[in-house]
PDB file of N, CA and C in Angstrom:
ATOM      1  N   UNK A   1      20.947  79.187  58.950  1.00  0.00           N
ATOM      2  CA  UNK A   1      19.519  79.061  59.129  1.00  0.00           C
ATOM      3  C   UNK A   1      18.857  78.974  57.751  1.00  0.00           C
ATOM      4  N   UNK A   2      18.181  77.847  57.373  1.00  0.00           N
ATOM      5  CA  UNK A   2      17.452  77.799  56.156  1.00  0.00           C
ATOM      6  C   UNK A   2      15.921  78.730  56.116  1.00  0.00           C
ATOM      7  N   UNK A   3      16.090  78.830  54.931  1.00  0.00           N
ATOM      8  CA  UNK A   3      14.857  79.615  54.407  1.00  0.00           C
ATOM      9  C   UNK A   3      13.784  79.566  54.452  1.00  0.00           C
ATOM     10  N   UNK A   4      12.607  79.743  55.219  1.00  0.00           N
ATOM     11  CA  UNK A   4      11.076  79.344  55.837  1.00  0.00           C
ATOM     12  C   UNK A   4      10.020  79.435  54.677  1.00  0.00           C
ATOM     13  N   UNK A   5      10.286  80.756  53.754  1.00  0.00           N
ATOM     14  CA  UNK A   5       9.174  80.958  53.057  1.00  0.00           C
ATOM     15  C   UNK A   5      10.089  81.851  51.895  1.00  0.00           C
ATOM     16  N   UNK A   6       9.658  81.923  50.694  1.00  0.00           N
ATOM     17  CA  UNK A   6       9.755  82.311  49.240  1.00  0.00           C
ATOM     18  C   UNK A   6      10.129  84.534  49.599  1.00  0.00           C
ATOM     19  N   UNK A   7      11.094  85.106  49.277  1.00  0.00           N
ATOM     20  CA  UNK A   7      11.649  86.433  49.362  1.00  0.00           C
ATOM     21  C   UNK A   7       9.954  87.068  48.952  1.00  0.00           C
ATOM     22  N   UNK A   8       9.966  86.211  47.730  1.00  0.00           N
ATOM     23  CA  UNK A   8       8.425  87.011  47.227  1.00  0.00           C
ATOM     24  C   UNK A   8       6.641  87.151  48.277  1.00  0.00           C
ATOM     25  N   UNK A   9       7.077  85.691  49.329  1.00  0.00           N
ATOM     26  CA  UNK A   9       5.784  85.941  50.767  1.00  0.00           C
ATOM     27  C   UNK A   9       6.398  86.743  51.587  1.00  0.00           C
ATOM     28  N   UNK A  10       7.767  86.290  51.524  1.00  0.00           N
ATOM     29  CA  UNK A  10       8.128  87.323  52.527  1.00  0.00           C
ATOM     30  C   UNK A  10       7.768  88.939  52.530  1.00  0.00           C
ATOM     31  N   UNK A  11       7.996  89.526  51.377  1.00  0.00           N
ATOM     32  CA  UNK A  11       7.713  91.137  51.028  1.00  0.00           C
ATOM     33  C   UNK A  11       6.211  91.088  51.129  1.00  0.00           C
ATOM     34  N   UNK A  12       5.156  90.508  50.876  1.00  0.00           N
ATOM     35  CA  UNK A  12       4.033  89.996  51.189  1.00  0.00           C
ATOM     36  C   UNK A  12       3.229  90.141  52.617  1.00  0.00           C
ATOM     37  N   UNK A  13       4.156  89.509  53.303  1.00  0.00           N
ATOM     38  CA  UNK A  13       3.824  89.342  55.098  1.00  0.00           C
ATOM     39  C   UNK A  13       4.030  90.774  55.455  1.00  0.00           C
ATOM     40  N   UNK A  14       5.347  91.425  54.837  1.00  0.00           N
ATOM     41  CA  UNK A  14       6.173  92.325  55.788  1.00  0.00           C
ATOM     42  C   UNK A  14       4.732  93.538  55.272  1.00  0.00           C
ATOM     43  N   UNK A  15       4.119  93.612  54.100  1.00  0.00           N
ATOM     44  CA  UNK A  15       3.145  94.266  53.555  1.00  0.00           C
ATOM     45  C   UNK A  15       1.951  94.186  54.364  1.00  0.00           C
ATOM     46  N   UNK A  16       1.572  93.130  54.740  1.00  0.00           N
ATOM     47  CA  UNK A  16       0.488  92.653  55.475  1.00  0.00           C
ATOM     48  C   UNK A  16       0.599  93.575  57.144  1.00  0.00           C
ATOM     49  N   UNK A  17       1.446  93.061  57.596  1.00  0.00           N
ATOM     50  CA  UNK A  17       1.792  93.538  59.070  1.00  0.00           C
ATOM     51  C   UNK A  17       1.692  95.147  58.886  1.00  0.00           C
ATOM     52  N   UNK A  18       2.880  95.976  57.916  1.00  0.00           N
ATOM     53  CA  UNK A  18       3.067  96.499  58.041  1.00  0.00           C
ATOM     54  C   UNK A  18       1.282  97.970  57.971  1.00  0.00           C
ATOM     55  N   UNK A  19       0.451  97.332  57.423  1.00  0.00           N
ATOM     56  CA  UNK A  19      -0.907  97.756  56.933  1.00  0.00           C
ATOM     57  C   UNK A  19      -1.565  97.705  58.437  1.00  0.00           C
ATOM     58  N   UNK A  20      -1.473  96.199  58.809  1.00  0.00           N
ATOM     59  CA  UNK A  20      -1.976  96.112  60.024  1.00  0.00           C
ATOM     60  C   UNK A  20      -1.731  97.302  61.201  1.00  0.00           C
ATOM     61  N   UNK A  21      -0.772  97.387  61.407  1.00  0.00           N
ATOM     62  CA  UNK A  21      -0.109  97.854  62.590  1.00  0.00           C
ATOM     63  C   UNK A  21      -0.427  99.512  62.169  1.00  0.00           C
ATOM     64  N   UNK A  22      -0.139  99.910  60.794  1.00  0.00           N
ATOM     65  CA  UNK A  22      -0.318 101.347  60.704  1.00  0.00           C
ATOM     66  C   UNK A  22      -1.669 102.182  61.078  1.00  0.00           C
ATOM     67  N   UNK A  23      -2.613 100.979  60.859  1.00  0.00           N
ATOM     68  CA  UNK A  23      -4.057 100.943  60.949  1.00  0.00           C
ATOM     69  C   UNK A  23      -4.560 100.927  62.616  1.00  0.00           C
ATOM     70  N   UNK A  24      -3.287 100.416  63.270  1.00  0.00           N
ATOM     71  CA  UNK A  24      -3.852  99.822  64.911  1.00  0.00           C
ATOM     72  C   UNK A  24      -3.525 101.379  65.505  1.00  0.00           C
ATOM     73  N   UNK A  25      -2.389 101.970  65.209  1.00  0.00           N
ATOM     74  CA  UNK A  25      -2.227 102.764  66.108  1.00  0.00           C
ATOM     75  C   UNK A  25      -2.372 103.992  65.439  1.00  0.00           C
ATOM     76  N   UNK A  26      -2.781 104.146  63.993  1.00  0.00           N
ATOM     77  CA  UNK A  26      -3.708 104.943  63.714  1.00  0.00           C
ATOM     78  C   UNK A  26      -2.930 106.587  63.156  1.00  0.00           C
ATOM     79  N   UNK A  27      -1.455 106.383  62.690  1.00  0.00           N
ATOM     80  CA  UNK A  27      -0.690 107.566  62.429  1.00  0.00           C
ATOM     81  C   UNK A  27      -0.750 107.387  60.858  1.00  0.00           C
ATOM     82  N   UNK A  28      -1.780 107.786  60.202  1.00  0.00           N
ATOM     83  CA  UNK A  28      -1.816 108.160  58.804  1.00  0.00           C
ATOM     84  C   UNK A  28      -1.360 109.121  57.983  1.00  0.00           C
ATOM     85  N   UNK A  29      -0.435 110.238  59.041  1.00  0.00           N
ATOM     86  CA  UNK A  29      -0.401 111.060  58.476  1.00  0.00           C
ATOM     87  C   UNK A  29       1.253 111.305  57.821  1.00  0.00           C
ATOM     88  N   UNK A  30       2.012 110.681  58.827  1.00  0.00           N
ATOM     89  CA  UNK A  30       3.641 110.059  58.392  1.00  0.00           C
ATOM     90  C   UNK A  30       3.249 109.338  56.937  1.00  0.00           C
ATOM     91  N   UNK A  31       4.674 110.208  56.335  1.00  0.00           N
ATOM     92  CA  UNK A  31       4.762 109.769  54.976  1.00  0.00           C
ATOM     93  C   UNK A  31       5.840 108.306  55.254  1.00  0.00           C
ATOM     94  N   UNK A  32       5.630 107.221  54.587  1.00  0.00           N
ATOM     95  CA  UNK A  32       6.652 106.839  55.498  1.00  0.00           C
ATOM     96  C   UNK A  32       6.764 105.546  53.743  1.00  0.00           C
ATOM     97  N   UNK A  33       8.161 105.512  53.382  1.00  0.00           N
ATOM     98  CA  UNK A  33       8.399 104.736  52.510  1.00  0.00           C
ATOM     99  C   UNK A  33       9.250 103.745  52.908  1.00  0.00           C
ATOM    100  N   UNK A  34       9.200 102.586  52.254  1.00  0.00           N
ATOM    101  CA  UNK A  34       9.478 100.774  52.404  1.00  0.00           C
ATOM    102  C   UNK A  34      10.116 100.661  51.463  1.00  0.00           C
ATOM    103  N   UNK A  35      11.405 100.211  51.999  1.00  0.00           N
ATOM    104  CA  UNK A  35      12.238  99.051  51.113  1.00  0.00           C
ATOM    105  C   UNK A  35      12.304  97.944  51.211  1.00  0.00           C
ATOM    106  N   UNK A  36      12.823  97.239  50.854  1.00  0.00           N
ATOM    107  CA  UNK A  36      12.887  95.399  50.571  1.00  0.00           C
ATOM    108  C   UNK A  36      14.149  95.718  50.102  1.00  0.00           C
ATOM    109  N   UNK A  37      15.365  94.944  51.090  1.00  0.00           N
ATOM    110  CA  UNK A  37      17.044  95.242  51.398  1.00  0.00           C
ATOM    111  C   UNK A  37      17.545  93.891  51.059  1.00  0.00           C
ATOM    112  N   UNK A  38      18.631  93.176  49.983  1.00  0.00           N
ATOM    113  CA  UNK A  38      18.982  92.183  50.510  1.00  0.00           C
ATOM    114  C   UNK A  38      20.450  92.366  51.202  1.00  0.00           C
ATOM    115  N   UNK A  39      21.110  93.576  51.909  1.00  0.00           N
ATOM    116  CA  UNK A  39      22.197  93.723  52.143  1.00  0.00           C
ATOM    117  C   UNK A  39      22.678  93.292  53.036  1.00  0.00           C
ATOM    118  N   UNK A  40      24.079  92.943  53.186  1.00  0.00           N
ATOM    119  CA  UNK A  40      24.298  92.389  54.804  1.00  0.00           C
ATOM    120  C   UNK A  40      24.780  93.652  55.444  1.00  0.00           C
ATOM    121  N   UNK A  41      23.866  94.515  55.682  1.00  0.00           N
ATOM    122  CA  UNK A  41      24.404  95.956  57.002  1.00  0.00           C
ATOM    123  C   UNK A  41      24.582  94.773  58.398  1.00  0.00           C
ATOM    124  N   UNK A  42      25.649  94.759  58.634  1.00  0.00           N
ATOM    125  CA  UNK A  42      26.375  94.152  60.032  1.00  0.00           C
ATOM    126  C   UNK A  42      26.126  95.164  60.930  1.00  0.00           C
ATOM    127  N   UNK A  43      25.443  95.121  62.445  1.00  0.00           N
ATOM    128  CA  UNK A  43      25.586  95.799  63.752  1.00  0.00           C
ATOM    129  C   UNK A  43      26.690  95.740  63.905  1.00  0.00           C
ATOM    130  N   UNK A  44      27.475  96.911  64.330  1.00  0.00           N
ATOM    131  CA  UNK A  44      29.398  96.846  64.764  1.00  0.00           C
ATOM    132  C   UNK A  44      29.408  96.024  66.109  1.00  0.00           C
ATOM    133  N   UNK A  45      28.096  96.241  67.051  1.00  0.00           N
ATOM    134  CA  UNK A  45      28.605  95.690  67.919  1.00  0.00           C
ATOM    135  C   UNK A  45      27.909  94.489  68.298  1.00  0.00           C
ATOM    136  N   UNK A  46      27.053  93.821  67.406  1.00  0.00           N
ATOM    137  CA  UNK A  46      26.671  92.429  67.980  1.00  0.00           C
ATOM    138  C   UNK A  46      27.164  91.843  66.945  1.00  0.00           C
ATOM    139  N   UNK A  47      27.386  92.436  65.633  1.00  0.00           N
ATOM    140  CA  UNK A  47      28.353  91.264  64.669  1.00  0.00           C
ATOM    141  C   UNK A  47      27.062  90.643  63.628  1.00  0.00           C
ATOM    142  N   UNK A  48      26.024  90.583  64.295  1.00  0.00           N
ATOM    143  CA  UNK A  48      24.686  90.416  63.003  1.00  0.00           C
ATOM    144  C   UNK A  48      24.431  90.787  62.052  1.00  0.00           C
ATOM    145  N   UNK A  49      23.693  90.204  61.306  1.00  0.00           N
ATOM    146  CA  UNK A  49      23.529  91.252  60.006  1.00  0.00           C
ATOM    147  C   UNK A  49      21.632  91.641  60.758  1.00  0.00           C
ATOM    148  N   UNK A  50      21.899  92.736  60.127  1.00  0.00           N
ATOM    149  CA  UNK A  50      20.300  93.548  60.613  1.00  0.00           C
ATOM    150  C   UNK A  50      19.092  93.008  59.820  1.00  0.00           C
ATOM    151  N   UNK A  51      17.878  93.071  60.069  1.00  0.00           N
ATOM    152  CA  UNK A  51      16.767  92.532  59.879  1.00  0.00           C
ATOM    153  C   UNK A  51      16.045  93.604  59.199  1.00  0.00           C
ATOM    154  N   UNK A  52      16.517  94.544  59.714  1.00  0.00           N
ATOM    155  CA  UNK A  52      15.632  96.010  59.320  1.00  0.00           C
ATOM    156  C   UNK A  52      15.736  96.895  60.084  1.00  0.00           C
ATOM    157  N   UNK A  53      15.167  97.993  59.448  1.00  0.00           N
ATOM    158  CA  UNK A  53      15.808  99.917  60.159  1.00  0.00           C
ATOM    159  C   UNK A  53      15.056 100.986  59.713  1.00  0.00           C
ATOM    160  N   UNK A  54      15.111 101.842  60.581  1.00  0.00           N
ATOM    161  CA  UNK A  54      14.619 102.436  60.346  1.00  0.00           C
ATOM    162  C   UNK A  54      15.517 104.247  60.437  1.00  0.00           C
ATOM    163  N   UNK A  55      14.591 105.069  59.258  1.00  0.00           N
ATOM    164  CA  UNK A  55      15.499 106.267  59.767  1.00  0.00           C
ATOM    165  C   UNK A  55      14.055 107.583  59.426  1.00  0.00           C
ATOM    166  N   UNK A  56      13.847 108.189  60.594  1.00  0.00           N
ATOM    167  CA  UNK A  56      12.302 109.389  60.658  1.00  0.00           C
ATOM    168  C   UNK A  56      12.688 110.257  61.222  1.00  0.00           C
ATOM    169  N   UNK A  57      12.209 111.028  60.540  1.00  0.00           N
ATOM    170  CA  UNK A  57      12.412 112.705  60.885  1.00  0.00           C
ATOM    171  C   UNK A  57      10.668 113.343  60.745  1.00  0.00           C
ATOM    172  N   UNK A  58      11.062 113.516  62.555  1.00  0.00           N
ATOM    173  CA  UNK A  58       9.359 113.722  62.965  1.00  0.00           C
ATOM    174  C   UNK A  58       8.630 115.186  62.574  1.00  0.00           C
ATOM    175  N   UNK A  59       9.841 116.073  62.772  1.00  0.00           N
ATOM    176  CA  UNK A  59       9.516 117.296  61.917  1.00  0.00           C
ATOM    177  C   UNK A  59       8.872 117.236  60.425  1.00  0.00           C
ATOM    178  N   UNK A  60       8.751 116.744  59.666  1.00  0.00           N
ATOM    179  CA  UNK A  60       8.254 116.314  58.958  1.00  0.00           C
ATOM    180  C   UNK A  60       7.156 115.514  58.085  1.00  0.00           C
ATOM    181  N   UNK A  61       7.285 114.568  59.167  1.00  0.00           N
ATOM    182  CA  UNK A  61       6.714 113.341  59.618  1.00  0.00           C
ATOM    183  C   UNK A  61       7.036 112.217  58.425  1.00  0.00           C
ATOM    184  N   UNK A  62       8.023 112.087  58.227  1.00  0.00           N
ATOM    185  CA  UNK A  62       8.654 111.114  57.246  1.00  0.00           C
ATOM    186  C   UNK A  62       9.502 110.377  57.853  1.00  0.00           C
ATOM    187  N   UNK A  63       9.514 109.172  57.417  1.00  0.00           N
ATOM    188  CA  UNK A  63       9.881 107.722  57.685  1.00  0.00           C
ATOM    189  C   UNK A  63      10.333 106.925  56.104  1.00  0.00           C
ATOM    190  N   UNK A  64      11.774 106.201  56.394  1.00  0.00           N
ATOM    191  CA  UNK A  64      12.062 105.036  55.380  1.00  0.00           C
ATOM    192  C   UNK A  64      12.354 104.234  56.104  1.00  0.00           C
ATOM    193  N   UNK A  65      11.569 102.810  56.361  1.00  0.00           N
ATOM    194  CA  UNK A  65      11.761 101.804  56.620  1.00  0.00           C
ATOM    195  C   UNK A  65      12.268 100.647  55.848  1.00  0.00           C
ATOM    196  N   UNK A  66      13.300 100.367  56.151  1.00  0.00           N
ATOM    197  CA  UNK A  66      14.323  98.916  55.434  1.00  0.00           C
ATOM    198  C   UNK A  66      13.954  97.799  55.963  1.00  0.00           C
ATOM    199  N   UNK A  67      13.739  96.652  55.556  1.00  0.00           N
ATOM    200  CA  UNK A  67      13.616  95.420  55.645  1.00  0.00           C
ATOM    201  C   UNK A  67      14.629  94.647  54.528  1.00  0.00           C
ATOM    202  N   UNK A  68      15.252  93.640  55.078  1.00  0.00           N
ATOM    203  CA  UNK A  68      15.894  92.688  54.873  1.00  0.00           C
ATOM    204  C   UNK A  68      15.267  91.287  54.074  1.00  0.00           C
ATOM    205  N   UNK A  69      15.102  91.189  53.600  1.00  0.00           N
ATOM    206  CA  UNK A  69      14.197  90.206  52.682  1.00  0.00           C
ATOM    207  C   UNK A  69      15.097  88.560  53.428  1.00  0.00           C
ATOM    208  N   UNK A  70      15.710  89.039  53.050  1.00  0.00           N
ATOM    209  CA  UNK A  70      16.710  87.749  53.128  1.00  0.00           C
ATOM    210  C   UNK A  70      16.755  87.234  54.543  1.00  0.00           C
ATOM    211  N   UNK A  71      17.042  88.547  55.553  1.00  0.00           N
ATOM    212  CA  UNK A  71      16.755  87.700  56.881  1.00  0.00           C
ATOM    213  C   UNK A  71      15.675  87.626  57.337  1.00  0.00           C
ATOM    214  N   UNK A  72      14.793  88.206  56.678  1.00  0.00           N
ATOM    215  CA  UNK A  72      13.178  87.850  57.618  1.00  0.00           C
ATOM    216  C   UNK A  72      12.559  86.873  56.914  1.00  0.00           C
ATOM    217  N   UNK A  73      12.862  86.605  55.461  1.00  0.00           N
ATOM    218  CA  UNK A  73      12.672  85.011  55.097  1.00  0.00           C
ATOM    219  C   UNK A  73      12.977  83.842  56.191  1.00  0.00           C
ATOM    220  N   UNK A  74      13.862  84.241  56.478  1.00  0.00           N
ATOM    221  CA  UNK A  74      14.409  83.102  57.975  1.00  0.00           C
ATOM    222  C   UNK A  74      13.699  82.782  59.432  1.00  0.00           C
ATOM    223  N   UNK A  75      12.829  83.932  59.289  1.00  0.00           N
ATOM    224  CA  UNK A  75      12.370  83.997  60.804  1.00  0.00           C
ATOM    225  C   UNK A  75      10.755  83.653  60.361  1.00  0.00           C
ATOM    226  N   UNK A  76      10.235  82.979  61.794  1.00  0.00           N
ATOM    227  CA  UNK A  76       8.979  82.694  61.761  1.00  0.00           C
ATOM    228  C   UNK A  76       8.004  84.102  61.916  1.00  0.00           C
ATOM    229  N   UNK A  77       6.586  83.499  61.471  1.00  0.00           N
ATOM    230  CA  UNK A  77       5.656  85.016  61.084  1.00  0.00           C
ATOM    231  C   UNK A  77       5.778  85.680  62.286  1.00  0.00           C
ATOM    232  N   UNK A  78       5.635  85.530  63.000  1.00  0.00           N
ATOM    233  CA  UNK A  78       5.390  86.083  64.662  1.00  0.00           C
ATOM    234  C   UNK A  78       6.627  87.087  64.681  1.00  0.00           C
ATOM    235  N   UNK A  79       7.808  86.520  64.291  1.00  0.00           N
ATOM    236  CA  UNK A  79       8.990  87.434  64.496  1.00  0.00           C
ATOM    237  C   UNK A  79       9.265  88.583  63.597  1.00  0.00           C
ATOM    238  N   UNK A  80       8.630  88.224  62.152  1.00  0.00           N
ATOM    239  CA  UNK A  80       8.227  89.069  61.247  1.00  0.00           C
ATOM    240  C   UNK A  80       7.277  90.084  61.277  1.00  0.00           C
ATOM    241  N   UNK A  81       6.255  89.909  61.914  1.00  0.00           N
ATOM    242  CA  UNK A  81       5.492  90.698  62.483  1.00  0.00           C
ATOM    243  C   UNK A  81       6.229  91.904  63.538  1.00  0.00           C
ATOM    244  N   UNK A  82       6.750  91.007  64.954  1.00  0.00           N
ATOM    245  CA  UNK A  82       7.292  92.018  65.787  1.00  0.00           C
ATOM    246  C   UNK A  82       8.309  92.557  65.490  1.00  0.00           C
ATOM    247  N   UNK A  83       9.153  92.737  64.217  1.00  0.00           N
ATOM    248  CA  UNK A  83      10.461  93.620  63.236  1.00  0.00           C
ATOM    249  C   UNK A  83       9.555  94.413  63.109  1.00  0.00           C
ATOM    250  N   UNK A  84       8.625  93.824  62.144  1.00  0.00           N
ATOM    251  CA  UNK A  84       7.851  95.076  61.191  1.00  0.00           C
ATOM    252  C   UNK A  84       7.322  96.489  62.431  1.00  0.00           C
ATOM    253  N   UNK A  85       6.152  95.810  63.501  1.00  0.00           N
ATOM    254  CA  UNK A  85       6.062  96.065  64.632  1.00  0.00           C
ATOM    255  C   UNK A  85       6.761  97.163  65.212  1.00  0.00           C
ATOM    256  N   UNK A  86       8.483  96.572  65.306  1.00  0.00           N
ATOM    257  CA  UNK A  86       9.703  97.370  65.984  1.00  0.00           C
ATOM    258  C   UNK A  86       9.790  98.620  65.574  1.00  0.00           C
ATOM    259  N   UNK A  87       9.974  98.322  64.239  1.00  0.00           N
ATOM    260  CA  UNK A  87      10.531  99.407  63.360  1.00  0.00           C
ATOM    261  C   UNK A  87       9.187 100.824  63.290  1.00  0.00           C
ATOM    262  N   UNK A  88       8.203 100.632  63.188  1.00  0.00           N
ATOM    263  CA  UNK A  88       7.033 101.286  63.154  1.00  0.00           C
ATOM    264  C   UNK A  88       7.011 102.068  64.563  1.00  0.00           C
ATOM    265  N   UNK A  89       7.470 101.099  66.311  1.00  0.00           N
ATOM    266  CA  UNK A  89       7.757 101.895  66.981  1.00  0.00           C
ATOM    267  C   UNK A  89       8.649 102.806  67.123  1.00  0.00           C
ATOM    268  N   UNK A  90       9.341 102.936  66.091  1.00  0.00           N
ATOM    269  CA  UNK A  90      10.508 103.687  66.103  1.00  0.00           C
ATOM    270  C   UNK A  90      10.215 105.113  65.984  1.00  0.00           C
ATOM    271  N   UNK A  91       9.214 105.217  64.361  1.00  0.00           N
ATOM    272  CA  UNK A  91       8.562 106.136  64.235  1.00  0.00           C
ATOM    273  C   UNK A  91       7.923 106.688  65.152  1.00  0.00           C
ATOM    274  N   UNK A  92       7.295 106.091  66.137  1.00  0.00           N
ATOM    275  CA  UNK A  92       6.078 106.623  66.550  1.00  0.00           C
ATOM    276  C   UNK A  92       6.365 107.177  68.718  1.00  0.00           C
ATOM    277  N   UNK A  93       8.001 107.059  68.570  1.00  0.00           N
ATOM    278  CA  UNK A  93       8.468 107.604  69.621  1.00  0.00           C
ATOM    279  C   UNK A  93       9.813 108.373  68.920  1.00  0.00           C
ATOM    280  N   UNK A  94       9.851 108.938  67.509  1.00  0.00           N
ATOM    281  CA  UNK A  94      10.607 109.751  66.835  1.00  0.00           C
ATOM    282  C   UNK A  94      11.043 111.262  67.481  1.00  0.00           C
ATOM    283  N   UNK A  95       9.596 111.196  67.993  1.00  0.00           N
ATOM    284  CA  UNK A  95       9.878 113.111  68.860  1.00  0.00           C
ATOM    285  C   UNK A  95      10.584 113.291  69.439  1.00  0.00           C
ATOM    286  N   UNK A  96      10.756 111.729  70.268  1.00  0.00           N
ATOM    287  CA  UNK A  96      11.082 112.051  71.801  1.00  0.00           C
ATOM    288  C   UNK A  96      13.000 111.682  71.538  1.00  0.00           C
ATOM    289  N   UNK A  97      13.182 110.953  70.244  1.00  0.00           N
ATOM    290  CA  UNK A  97      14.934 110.458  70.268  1.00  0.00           C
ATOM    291  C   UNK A  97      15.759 111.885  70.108  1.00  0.00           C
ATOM    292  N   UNK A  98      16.922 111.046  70.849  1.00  0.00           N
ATOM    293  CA  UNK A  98      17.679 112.751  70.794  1.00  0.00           C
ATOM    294  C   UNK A  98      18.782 112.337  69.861  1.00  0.00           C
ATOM    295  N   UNK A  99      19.309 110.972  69.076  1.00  0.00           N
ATOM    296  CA  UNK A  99      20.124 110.849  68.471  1.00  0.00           C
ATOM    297  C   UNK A  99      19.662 109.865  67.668  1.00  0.00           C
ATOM    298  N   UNK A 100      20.309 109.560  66.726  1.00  0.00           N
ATOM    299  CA  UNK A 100      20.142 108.398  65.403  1.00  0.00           C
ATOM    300  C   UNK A 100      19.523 107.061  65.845  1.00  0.00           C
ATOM    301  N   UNK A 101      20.119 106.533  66.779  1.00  0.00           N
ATOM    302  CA  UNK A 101      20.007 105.174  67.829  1.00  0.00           C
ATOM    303  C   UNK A 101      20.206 105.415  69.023  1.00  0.00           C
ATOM    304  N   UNK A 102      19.663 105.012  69.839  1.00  0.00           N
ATOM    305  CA  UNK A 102      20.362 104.588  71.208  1.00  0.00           C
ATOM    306  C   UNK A 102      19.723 103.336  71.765  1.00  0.00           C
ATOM    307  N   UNK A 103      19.931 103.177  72.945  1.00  0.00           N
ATOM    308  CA  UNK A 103      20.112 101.420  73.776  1.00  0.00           C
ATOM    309  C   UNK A 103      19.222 102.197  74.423  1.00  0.00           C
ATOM    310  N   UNK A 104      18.515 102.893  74.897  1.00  0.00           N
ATOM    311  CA  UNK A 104      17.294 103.418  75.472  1.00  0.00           C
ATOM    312  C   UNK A 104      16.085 103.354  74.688  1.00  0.00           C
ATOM    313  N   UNK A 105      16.180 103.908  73.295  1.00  0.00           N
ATOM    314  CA  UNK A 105      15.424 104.588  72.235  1.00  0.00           C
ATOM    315  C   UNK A 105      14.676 102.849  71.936  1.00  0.00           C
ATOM    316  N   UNK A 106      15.780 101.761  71.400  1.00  0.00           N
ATOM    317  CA  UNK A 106      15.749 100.675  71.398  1.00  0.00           C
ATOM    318  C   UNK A 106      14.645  99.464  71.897  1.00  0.00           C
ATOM    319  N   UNK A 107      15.556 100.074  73.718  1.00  0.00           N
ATOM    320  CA  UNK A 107      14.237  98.891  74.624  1.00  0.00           C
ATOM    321  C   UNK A 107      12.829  99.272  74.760  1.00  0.00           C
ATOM    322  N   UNK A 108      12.858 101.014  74.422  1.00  0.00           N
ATOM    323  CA  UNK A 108      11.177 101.583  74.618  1.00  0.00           C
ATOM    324  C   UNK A 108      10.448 101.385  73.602  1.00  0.00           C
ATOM    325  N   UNK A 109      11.452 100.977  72.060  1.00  0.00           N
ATOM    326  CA  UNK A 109      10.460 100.067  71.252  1.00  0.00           C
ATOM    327  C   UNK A 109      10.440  98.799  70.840  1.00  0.00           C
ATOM    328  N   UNK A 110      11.647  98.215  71.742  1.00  0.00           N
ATOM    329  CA  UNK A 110      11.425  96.937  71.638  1.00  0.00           C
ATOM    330  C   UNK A 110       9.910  96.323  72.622  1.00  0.00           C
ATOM    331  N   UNK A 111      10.143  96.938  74.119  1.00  0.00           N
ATOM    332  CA  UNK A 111       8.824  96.856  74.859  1.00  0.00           C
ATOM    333  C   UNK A 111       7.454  97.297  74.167  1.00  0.00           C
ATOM    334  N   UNK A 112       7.316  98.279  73.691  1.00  0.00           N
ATOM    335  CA  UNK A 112       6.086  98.645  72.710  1.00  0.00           C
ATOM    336  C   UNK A 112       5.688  97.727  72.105  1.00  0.00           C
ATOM    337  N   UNK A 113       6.446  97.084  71.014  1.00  0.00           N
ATOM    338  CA  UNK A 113       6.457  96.208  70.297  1.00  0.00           C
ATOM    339  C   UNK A 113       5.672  94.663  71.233  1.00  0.00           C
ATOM    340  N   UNK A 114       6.632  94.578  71.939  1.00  0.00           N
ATOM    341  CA  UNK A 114       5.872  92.917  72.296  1.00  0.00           C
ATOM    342  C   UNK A 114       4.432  93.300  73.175  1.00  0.00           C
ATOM    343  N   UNK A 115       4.141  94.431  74.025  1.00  0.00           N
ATOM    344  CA  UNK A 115       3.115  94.741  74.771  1.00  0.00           C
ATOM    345  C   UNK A 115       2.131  94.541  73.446  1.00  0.00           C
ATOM    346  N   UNK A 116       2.249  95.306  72.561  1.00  0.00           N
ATOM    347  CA  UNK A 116       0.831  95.270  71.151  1.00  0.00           C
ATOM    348  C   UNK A 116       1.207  94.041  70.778  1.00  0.00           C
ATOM    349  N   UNK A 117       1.918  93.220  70.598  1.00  0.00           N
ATOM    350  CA  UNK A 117       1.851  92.046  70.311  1.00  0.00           C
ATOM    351  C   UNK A 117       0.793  91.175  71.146  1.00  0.00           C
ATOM    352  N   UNK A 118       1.477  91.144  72.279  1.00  0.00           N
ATOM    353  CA  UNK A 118       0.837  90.981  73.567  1.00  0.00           C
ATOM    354  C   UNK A 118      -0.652  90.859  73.681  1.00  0.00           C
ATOM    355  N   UNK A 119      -1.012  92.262  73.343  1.00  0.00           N
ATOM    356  CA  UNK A 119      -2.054  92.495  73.406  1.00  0.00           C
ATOM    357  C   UNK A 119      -3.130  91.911  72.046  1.00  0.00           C
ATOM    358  N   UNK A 120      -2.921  91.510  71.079  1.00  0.00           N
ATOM    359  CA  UNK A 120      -3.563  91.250  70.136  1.00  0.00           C
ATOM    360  C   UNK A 120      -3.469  89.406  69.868  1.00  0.00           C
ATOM    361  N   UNK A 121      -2.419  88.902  70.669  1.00  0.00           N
ATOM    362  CA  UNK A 121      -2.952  87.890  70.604  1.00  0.00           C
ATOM    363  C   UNK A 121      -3.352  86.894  71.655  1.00  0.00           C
ATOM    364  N   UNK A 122      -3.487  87.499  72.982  1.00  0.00           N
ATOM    365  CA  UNK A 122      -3.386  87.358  74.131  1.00  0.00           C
ATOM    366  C   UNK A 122      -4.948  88.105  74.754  1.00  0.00           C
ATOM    367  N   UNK A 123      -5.282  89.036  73.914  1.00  0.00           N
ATOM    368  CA  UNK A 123      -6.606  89.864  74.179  1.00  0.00           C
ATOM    369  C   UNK A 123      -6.290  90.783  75.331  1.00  0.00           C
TER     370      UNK A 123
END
């Protein structure tokens, strides 16, 4: 897949969204720090390389969010948006995970994610 836009808009966009979205649902109080990743972390079990991740500890209320420079250069804004999006829901249903990841934890922010999508450009 060729390259859509410059690593340097990309960290840019992922900045943009990521402002947006913190602002929509209004949790200012998570400390929450951003990287810009060019690594290939492979999923063991879909074989991909990851887009971005996240890891929060709600006791706290701290968050490091990873982004992939390299693969979200690839993807159109919309999809860049709903990563950035994803990952932010991650945080923000942190209380409720009982382990690192799960395939539950996942679809309740993958659904989050496209509903506010949904909702903001759809009205």
């Amino acid at each position: 897949m060729e390259r859509i836009r410059s690593k340097k808009k990309t960290e840019k966009l992922v900045k943009k969204y990521l402002k947006y979205w913190n602002n929509v649902y209004g949790d200012n109080e998570w400390r929450i720090d951003v990287y810009h990743i060019d690594e290939k972390e492979v999923n063991p079990k879909t074989g991909r390389v990851l887009a971005a991740g996240c890891n929060a500890n709600w006791q706290y209320k701290e968050a490091v969010l990873n982004f992939n420079i390299n693969v979200l250069s690839k993807m159109e804004d919309w999809e860049v948006e709903e990563t950035v999006l994803h990952e932010l829901m991650h945080v923000f249903v942190n209380p409720m995970s009982r382990k690192p990841f799960s395939k539950k934890e996942d679809f309740v922010v993958t659904t989050l994610a496209r509903l506010f999508m949904r909702t903001k450009y759809n009205g």
